[in-house]
Protein backbone atom coordinates (compact mmCIF):
# COMPACT_ATOMS: atom_id res chain seq x y z
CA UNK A 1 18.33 12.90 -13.73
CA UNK A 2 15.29 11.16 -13.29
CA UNK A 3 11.84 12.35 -14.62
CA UNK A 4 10.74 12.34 -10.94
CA UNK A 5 13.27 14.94 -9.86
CA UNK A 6 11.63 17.33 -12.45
CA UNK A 7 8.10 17.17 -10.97
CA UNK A 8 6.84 18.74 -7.40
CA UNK A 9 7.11 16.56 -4.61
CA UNK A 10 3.60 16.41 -4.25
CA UNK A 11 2.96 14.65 -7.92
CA UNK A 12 4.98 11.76 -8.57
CA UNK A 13 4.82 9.02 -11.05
CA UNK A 14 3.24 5.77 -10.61
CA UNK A 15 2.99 2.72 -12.86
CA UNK A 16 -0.78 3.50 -13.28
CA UNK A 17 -0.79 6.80 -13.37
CA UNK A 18 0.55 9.23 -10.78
CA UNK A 19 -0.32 10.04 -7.27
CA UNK A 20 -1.05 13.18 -5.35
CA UNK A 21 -0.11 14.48 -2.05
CA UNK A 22 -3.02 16.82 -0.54
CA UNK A 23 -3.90 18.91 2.53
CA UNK A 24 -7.50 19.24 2.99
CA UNK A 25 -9.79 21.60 4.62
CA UNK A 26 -13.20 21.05 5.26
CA UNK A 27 -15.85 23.14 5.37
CA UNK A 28 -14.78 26.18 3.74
CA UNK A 29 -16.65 28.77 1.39
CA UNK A 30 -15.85 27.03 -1.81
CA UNK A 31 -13.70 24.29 -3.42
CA UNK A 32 -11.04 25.31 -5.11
CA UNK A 33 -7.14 24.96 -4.92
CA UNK A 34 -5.83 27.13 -2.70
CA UNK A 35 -2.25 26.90 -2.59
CA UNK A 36 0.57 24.31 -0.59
CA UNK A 37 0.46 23.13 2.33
CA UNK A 38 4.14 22.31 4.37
CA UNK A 39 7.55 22.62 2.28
CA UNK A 40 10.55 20.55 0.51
CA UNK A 41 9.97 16.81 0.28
CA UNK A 42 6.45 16.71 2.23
CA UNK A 43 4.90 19.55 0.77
CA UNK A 44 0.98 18.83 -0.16
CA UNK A 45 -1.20 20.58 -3.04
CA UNK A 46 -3.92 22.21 -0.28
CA UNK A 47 -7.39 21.53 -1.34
CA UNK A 48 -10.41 23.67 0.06
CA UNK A 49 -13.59 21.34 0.55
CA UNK A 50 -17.21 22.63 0.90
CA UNK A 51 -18.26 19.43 1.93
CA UNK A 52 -18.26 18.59 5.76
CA UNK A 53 -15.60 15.77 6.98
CA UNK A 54 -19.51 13.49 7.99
CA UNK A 55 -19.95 10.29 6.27
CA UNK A 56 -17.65 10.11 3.59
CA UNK A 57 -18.82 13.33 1.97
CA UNK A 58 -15.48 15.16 2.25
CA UNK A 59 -14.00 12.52 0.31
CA UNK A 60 -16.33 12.21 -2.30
CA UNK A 61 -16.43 16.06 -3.06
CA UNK A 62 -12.74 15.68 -3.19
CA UNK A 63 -13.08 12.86 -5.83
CA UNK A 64 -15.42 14.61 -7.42
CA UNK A 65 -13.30 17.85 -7.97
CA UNK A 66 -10.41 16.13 -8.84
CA UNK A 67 -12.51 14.42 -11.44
CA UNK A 68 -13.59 17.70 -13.17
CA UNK A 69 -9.76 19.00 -12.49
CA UNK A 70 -8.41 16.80 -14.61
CA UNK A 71 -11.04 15.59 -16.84
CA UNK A 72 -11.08 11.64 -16.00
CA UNK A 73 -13.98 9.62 -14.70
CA UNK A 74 -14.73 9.79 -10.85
CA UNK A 75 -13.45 5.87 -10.96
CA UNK A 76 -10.24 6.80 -11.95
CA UNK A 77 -9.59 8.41 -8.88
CA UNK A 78 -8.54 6.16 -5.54
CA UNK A 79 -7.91 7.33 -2.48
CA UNK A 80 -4.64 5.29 -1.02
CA UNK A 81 -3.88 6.77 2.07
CA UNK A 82 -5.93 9.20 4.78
CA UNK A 83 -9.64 8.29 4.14
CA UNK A 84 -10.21 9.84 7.61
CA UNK A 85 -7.61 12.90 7.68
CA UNK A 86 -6.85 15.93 6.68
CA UNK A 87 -3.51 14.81 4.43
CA UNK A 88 -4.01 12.08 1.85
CA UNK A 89 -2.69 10.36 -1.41
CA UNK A 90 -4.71 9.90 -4.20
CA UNK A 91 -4.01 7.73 -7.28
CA UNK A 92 -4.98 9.27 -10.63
CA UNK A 93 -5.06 6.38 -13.07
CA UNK A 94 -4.54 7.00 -16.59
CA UNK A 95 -3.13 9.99 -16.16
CA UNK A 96 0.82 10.74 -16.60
CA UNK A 97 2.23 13.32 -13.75
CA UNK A 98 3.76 15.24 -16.62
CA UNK A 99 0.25 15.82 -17.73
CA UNK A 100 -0.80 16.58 -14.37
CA UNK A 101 1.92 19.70 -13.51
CA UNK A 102 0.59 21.10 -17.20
CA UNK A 103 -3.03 21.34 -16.09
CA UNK A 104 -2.25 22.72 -12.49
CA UNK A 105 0.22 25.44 -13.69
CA UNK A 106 -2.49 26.03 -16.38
CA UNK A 107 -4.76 26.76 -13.88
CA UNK A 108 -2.20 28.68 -11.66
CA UNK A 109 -1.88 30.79 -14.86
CA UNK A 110 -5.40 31.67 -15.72
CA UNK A 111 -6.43 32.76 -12.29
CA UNK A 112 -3.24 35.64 -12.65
């Protein structure tokens, strides 16, 4: 069994790093994690942005949050696919996906 086929389908591992599948939605309250967006293989971690989708800000407060999420630099953090929608893949350099699912179900944990 491959080490892939233990994580969510919306982390996987990458040769820099990992990647991760996300729904966002703009112009809410707050920004926080806010639970999954879709099911099985194309199931997305659903972000809530405060920024508006206007000039790039969306994107940059999502950078920026996953940033302090995981505790690497802003320029760690690329953006592959979806600059201008609502689902998009970011690449997380540096950091293993193993690593990743610990601090998400840490998180998942302390808000219970």
């Amino acid at each position: 069994m491959s080490a892939q086929a233990d994580l969510p389908a919306y982390l996987r591992e990458i040769g820099e790093g990992c990647s991760l599948a996300i729904r966002v939605q703009t112009g809410a309250k707050s920004t926080a994690i806010v639970g999954f967006y879709g099911e099985g293989e194309s199931v997305q971690l659903k972000i809530a942005l405060q920024a508006p989708p206007v000039d790039g800000r969306a994107n940059a407060a999502l950078i920026g949050f996953l940033a302090e999420t995981f505790h690497i630099p802003k320029g760690s953090i690329t953006i592959l696919a979806g600059l201008s929608g609502r689902s998009k893949v970011c690449l997380l350099r540096s950091l293993p996906a193993r690593i990743a699912q610990q601090m998400l179900a840490a998180m998942r944990d302390a808000e219970d």
